[in-house]
C-alpha atoms as a PDB file:
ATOM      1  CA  UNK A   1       9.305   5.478   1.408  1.00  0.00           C
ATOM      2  CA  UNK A   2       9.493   9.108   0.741  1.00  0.00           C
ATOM      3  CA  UNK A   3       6.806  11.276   1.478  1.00  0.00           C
ATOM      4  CA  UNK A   4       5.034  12.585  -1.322  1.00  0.00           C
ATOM      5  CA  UNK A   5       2.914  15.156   0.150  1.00  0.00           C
ATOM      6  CA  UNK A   6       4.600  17.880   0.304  1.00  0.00           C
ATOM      7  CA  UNK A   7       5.618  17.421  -3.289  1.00  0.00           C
ATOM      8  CA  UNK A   8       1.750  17.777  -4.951  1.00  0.00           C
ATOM      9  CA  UNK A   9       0.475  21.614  -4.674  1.00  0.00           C
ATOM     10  CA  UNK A  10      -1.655  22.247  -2.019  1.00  0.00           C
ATOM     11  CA  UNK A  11      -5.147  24.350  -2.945  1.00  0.00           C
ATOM     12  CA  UNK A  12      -3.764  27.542  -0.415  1.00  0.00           C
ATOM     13  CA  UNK A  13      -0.537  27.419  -2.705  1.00  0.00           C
ATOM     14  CA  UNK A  14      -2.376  27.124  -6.422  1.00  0.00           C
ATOM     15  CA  UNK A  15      -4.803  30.385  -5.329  1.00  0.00           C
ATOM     16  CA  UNK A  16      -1.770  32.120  -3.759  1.00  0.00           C
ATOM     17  CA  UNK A  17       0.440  31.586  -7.170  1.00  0.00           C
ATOM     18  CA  UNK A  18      -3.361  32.188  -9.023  1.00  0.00           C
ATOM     19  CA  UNK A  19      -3.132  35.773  -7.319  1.00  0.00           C
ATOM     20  CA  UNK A  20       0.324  36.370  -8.064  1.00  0.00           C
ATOM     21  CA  UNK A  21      -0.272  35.833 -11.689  1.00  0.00           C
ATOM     22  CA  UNK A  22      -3.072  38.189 -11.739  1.00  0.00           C
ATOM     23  CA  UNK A  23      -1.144  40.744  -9.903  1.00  0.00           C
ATOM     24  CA  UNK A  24       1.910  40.864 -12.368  1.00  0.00           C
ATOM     25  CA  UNK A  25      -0.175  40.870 -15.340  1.00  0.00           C
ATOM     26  CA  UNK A  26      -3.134  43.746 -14.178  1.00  0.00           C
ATOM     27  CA  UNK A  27      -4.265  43.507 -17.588  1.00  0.00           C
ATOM     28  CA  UNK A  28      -6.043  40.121 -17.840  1.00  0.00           C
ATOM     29  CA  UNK A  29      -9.466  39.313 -16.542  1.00  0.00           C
ATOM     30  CA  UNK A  30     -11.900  36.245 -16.484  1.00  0.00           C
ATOM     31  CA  UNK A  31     -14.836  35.455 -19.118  1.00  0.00           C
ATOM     32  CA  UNK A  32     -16.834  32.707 -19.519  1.00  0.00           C
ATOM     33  CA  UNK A  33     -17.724  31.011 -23.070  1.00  0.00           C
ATOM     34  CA  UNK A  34     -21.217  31.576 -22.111  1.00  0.00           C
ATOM     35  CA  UNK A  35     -20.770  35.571 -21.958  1.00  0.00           C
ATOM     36  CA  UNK A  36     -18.884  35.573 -25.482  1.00  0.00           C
ATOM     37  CA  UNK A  37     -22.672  33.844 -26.696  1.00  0.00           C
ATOM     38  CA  UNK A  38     -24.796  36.134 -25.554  1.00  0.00           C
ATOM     39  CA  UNK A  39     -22.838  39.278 -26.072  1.00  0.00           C
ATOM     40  CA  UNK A  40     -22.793  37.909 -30.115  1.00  0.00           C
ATOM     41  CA  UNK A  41     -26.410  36.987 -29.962  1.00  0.00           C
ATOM     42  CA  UNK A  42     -27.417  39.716 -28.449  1.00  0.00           C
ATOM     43  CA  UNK A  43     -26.651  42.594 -31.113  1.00  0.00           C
ATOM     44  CA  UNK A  44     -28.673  40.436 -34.034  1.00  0.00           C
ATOM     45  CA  UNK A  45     -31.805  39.812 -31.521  1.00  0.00           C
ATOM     46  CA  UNK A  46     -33.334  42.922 -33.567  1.00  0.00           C
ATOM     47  CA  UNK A  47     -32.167  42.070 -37.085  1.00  0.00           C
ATOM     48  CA  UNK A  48     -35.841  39.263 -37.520  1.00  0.00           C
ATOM     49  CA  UNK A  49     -37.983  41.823 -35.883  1.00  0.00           C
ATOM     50  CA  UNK A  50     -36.971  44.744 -38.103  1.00  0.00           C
ATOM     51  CA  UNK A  51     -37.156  42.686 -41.096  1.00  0.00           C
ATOM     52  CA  UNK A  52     -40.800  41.667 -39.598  1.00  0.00           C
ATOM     53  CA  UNK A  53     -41.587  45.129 -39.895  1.00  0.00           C
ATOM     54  CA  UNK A  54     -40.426  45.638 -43.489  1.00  0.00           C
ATOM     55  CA  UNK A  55     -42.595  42.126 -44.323  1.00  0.00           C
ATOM     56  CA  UNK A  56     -45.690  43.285 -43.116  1.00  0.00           C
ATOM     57  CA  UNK A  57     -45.372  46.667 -44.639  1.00  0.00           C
ATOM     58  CA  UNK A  58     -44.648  44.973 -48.039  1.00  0.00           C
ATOM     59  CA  UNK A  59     -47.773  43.015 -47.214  1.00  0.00           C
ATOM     60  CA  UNK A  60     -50.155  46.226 -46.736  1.00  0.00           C
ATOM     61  CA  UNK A  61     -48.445  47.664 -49.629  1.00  0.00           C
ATOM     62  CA  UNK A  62     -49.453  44.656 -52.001  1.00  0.00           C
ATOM     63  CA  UNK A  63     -52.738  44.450 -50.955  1.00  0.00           C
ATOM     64  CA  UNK A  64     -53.790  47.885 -51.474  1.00  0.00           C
ATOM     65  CA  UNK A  65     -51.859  48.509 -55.195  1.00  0.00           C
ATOM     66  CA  UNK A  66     -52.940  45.370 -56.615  1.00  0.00           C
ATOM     67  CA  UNK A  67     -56.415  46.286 -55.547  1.00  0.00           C
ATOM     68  CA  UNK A  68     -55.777  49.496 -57.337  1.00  0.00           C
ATOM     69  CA  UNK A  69     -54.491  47.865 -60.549  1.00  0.00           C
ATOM     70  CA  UNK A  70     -57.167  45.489 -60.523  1.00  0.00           C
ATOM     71  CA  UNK A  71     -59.752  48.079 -60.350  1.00  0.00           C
ATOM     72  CA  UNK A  72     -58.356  50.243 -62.763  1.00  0.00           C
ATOM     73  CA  UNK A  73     -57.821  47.447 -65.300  1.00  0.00           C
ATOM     74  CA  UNK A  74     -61.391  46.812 -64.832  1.00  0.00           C
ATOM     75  CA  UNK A  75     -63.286  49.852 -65.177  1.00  0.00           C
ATOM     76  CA  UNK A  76     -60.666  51.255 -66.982  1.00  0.00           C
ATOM     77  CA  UNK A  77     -60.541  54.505 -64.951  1.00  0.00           C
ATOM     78  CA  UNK A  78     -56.910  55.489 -65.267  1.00  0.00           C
ATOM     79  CA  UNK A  79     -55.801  58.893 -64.937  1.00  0.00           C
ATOM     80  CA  UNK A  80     -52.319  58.797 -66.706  1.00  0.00           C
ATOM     81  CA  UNK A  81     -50.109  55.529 -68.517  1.00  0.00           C
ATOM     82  CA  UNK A  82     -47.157  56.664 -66.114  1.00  0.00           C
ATOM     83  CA  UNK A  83     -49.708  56.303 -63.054  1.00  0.00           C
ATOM     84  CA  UNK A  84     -50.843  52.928 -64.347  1.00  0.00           C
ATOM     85  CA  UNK A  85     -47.336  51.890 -64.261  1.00  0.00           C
ATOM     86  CA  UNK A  86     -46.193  53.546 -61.039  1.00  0.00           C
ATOM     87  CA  UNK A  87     -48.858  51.434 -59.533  1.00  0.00           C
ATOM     88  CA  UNK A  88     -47.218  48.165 -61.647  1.00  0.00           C
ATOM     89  CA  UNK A  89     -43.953  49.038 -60.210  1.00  0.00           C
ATOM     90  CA  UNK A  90     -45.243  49.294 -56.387  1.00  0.00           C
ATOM     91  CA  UNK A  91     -46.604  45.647 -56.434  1.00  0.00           C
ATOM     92  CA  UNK A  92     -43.498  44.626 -57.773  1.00  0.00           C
ATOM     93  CA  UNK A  93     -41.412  45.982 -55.170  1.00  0.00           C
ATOM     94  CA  UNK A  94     -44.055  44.852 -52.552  1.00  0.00           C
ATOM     95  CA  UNK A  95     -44.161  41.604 -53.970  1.00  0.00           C
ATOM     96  CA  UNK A  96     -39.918  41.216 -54.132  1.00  0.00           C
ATOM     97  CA  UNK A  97     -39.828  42.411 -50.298  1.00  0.00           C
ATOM     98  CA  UNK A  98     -42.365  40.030 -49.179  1.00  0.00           C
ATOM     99  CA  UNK A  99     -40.674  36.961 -50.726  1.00  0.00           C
ATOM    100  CA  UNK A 100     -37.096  38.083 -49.110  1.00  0.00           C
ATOM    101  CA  UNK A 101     -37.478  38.681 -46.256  1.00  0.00           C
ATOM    102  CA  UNK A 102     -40.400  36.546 -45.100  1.00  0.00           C
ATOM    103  CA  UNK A 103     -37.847  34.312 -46.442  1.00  0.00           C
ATOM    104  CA  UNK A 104     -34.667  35.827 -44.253  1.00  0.00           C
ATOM    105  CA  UNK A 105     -37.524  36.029 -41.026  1.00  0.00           C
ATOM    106  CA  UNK A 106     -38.094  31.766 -41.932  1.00  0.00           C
ATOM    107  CA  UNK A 107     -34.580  31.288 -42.779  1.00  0.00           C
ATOM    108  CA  UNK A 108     -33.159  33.035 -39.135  1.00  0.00           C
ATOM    109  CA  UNK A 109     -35.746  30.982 -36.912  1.00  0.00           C
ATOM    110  CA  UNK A 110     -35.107  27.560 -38.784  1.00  0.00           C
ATOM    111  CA  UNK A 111     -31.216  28.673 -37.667  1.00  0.00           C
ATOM    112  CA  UNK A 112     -29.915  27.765 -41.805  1.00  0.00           C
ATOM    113  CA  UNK A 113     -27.049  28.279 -42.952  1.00  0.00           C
ATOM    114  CA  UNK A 114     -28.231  29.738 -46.060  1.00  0.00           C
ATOM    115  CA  UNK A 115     -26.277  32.235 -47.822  1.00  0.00           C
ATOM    116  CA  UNK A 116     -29.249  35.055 -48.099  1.00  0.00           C
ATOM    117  CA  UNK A 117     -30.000  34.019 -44.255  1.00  0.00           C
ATOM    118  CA  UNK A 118     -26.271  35.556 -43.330  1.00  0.00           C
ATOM    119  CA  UNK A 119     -26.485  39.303 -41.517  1.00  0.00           C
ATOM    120  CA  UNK A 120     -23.823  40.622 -43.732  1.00  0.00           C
ATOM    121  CA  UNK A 121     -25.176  39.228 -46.811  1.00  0.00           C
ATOM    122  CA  UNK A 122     -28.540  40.994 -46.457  1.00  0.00           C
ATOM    123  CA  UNK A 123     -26.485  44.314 -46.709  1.00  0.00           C
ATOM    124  CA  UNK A 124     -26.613  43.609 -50.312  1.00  0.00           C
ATOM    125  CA  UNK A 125     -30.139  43.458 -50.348  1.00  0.00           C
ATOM    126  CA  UNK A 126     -31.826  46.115 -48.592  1.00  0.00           C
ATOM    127  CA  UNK A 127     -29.335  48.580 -50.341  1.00  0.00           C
ATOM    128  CA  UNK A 128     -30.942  47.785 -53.458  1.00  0.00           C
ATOM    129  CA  UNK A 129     -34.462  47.536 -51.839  1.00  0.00           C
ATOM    130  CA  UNK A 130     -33.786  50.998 -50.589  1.00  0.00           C
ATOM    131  CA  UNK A 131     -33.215  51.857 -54.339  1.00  0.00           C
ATOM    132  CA  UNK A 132     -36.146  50.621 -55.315  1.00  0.00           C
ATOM    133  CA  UNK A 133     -38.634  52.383 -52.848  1.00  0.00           C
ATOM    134  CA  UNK A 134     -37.120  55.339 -52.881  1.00  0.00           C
ATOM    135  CA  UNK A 135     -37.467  55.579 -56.687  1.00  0.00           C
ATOM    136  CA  UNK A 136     -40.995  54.498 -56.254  1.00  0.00           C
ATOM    137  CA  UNK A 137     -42.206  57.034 -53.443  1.00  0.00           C
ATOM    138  CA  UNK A 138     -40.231  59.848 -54.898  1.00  0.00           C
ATOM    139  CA  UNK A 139     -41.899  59.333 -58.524  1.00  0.00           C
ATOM    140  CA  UNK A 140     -45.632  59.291 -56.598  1.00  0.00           C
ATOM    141  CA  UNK A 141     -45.056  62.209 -54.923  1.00  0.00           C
ATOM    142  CA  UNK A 142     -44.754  63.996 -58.530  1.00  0.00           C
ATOM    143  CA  UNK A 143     -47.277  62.229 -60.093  1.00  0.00           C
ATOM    144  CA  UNK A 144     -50.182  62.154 -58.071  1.00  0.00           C
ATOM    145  CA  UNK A 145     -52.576  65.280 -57.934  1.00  0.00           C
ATOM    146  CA  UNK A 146     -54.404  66.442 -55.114  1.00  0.00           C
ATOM    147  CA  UNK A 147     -51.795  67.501 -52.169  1.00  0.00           C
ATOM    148  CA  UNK A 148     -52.735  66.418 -48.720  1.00  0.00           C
ATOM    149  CA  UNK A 149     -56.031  65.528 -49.950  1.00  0.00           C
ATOM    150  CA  UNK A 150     -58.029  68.232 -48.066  1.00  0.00           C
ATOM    151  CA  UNK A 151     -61.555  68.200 -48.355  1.00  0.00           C
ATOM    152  CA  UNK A 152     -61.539  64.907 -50.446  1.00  0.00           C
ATOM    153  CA  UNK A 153     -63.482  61.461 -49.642  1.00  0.00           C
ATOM    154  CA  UNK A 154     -62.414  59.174 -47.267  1.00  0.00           C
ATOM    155  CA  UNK A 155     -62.233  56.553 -49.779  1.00  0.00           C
ATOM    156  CA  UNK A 156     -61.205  58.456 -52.780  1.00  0.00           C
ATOM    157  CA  UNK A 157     -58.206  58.240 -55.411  1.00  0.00           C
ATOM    158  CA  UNK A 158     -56.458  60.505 -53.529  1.00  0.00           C
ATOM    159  CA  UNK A 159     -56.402  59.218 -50.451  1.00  0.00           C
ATOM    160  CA  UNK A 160     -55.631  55.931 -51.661  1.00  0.00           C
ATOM    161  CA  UNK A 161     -52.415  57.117 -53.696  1.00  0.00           C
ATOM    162  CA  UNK A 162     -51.259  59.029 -50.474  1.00  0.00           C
ATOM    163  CA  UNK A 163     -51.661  55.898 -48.934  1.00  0.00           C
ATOM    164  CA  UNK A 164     -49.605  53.999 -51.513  1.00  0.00           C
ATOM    165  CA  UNK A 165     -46.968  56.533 -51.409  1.00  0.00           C
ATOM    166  CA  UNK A 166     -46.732  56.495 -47.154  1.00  0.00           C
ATOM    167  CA  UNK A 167     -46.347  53.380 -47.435  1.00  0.00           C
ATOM    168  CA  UNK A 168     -43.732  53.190 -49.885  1.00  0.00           C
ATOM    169  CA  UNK A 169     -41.344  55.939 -47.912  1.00  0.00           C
ATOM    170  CA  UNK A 170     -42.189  53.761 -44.644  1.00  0.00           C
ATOM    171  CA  UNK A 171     -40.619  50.371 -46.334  1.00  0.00           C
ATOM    172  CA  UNK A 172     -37.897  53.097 -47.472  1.00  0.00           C
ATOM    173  CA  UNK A 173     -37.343  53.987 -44.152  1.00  0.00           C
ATOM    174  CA  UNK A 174     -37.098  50.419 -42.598  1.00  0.00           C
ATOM    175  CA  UNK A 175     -35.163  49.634 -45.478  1.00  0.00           C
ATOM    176  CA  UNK A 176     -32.721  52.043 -44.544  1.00  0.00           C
ATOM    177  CA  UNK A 177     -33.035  51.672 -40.462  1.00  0.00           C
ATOM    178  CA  UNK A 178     -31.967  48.045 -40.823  1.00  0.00           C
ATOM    179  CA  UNK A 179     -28.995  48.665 -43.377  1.00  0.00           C
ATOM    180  CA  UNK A 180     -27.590  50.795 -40.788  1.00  0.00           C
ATOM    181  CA  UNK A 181     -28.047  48.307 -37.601  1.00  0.00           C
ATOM    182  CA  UNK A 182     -26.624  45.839 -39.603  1.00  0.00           C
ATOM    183  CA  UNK A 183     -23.625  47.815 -40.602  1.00  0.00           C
ATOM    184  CA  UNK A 184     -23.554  48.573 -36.745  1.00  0.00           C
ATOM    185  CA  UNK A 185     -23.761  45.451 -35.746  1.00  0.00           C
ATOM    186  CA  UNK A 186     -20.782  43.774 -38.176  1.00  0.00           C
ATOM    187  CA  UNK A 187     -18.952  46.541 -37.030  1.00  0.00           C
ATOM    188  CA  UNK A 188     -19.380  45.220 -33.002  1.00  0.00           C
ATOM    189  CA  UNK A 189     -18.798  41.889 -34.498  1.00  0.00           C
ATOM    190  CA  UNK A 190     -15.720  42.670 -36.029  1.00  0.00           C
ATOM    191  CA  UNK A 191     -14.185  44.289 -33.154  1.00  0.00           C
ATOM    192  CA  UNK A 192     -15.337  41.512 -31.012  1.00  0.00           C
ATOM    193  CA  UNK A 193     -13.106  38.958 -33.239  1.00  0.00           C
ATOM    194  CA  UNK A 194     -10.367  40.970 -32.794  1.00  0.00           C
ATOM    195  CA  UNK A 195     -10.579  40.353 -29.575  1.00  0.00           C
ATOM    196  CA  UNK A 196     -11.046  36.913 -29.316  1.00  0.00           C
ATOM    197  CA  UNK A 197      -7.522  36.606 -31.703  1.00  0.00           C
ATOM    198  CA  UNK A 198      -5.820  38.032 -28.777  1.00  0.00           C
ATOM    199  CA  UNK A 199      -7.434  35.350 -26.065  1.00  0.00           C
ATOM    200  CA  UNK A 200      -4.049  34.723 -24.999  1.00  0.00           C
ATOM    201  CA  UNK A 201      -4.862  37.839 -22.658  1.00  0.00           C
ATOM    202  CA  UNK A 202      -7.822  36.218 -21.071  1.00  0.00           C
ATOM    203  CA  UNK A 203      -8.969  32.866 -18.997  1.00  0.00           C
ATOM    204  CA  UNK A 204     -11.393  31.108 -19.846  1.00  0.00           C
ATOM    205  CA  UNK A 205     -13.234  29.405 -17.634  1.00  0.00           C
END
């Protein structure tokens, strides 16, 4: 009976030919499936906590106008019709922002595969978020009387429209902040794809 020994591959001669292979193609390298996971996962990590931010700003801001409107309706104590609807058109926005993204915040944890719970899809809406609270802030500032409020009340009408118009160019700027991490991030993303197309350059192991 011929012996078949010396026919199978011994480990020496599969890490020697393993080396070879490595040395004529310099080019190549070793990943893991697990470090293609975390590399994705890593550059959205922020994306919930941002929109966090941006939920409990909305929150402030709808607390504090639609005490406003409610007082205002009630003693009737309005200084202008276009401040009486500025203040109509901040607890909308507040009120849209809270909905989304305490929705998207819901929707990323629960790990659906909803269409407004998609990074690139929420491009769509915190452009016209942005919009929206930048229109708002910008007609406060022009609106409202009084400056920086020196010398006024703490609790005055003053204070409490600069208030209402911080807080609408902070959501403006969170607005903004995460638009451009998430264009950042579906930029890394796409690169990363491209290289995954080209795998045939890479062991995985």
């Amino acid at each position: 009976m011929p012996n078949t020994s010396c026919l199978s591959p011994t480990p020496k001669l599969l890490l020697r030919n393993r080396r070879r292979l490595h040395q004529r193609f310099p080019m190549e390298r070793t990943i893991t499936p697990q470090q293609i996971q975390i590399s994705s996962s890593h550059r959205s990590t922020y994306h919930p906590f941002l929109f966090a931010l941006i939920t409990c700003s909305a929150l402030a801001e709808l607390g504090l106008t639609a005490f406003l409107v409610s007082a205002g309706n009630e003693h009737n104590t309005w200084p202008s019709k276009r401040y009486h609807a500025l203040l109509i058109l901040f607890v909308f926005n507040a009120a849209w922002t809270t909905l989304f993204s305490t929705a998207y915040v819901l929707w990323f944890f629960d790990g659906a595969g909803h269409f407004l719970a998609n990074v690139a899809s929420s491009v769509i809406w915190l452009l016209a978020t942005s919009v929206l609270w930048g229109t708002a802030a910008g007609v406060m500032h022009n609106t409202r009387s009084g400056g920086d409020c020196a010398g006024s009340a703490t609790i005055s009408r003053c204070r409490q429209s600069l208030t209402v118009e911080a807080l609408g160019w902070t959501e403006f700027s969170l607005c903004v902040l995460t638009m451009m991490a998430t264009c950042l991030w579906l930029n890394g993303s796409r690169k990363s794809q491209i290289q995954r197309t080209s795998m045939g350059n890479y062991y995985i192991v």
